[in-house]
C-alpha atoms as a PDB file:
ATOM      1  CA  UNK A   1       0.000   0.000   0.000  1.00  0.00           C
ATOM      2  CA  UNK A   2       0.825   3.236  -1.039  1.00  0.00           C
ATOM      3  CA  UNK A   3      -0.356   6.933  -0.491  1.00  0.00           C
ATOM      4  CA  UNK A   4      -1.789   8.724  -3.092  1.00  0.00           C
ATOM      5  CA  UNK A   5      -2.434  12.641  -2.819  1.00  0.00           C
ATOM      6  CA  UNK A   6      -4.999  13.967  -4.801  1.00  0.00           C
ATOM      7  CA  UNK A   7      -7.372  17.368  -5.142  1.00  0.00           C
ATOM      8  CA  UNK A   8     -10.531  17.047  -3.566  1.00  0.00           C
ATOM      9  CA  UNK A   9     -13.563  19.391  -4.910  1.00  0.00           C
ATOM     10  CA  UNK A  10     -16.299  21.181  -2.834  1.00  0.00           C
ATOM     11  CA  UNK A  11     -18.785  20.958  -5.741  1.00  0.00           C
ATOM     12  CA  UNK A  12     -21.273  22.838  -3.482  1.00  0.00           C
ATOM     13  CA  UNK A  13     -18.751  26.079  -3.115  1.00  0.00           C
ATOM     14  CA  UNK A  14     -17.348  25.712  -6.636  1.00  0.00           C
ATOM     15  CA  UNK A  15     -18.068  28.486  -8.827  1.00  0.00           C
ATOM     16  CA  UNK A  16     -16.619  26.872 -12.209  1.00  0.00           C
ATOM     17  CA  UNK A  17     -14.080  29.903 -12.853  1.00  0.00           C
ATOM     18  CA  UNK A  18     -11.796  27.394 -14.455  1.00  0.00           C
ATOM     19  CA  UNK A  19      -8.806  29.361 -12.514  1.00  0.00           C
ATOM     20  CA  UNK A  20      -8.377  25.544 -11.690  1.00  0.00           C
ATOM     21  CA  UNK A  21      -8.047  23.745 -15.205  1.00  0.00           C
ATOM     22  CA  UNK A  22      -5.695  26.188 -16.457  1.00  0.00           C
ATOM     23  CA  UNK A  23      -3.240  26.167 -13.735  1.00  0.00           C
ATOM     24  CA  UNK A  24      -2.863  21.727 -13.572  1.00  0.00           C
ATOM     25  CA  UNK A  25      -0.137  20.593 -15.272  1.00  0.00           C
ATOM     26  CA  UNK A  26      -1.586  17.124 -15.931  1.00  0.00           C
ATOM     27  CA  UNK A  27      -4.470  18.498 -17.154  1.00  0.00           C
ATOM     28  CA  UNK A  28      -6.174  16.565 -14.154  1.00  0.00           C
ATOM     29  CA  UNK A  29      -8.872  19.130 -13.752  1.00  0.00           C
ATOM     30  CA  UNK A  30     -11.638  19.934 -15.718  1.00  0.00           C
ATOM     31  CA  UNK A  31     -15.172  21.865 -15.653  1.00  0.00           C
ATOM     32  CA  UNK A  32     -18.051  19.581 -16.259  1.00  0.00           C
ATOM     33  CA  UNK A  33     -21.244  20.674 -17.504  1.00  0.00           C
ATOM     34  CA  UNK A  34     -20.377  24.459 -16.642  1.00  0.00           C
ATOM     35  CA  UNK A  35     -21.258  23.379 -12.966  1.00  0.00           C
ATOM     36  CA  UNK A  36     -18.205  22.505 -11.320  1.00  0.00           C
ATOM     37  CA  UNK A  37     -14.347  21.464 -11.482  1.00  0.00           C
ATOM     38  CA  UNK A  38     -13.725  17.479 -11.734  1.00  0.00           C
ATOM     39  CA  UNK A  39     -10.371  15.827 -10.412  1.00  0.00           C
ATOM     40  CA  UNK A  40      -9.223  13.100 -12.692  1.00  0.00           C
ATOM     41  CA  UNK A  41      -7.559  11.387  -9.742  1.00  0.00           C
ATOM     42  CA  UNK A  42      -5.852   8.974 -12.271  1.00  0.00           C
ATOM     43  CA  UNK A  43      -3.971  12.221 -13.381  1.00  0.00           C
ATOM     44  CA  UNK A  44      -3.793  14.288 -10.397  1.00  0.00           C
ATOM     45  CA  UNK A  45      -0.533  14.047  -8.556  1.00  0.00           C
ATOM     46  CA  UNK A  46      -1.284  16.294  -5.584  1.00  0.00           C
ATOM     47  CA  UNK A  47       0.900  19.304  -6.534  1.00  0.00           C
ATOM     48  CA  UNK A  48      -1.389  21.730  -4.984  1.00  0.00           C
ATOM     49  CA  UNK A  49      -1.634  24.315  -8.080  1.00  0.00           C
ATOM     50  CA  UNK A  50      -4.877  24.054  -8.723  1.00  0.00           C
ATOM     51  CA  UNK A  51      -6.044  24.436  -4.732  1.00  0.00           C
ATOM     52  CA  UNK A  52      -3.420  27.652  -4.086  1.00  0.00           C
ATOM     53  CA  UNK A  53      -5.273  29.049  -7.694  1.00  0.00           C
ATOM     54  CA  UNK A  54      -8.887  28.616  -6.615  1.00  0.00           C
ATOM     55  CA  UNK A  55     -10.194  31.411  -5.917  1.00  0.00           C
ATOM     56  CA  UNK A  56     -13.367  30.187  -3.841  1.00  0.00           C
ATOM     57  CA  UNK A  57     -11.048  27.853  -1.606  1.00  0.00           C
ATOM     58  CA  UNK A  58     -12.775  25.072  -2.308  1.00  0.00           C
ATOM     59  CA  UNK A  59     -10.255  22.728  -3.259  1.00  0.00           C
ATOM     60  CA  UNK A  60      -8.055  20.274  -1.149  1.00  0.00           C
ATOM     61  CA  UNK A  61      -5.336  18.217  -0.952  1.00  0.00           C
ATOM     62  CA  UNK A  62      -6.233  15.322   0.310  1.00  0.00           C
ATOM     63  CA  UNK A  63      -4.693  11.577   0.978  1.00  0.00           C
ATOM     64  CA  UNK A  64      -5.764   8.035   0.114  1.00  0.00           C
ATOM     65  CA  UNK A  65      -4.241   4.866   0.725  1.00  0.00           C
ATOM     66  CA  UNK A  66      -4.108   3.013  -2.617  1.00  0.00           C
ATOM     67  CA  UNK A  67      -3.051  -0.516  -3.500  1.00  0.00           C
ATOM     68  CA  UNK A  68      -0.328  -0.920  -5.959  1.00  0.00           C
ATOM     69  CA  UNK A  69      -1.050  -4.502  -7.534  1.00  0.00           C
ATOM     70  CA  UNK A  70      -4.606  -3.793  -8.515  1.00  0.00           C
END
């Protein structure tokens, strides 16, 4: 088992600015239906960048144990 850090979205506080998408580097984020961001958590590496861009705070960095022979 491993630890995997990933962005976590408050869809409820998300206000779909995008400020998000364009700063991820993996292009791990997207906005879905105009609604709200999405983490691809495949993608996401847990940098951070797209939580210290948001400009409603409502993205975090968050942990996950994850098992590496799936």
């Amino acid at each position: 088992m491993n630890i995997k850090k990933f962005a976590a979205v408050d869809i409820k506080r998300c206000t779909a600015c995008g400020e998000c998408a364009y700063s991820c580097r993996k292009n791990a984020v997207e906005i879905r239906n105009g609604c709200f961001a999405y983490v691809d958590e495949e993608k996401c590496i847990g940098c951070g960048l797209c939580s210290r861009n948001c400009p409603s705070g409502c993205i975090e960095i968050t942990e996950r144990a994850v098992n590496d022979h799936a």
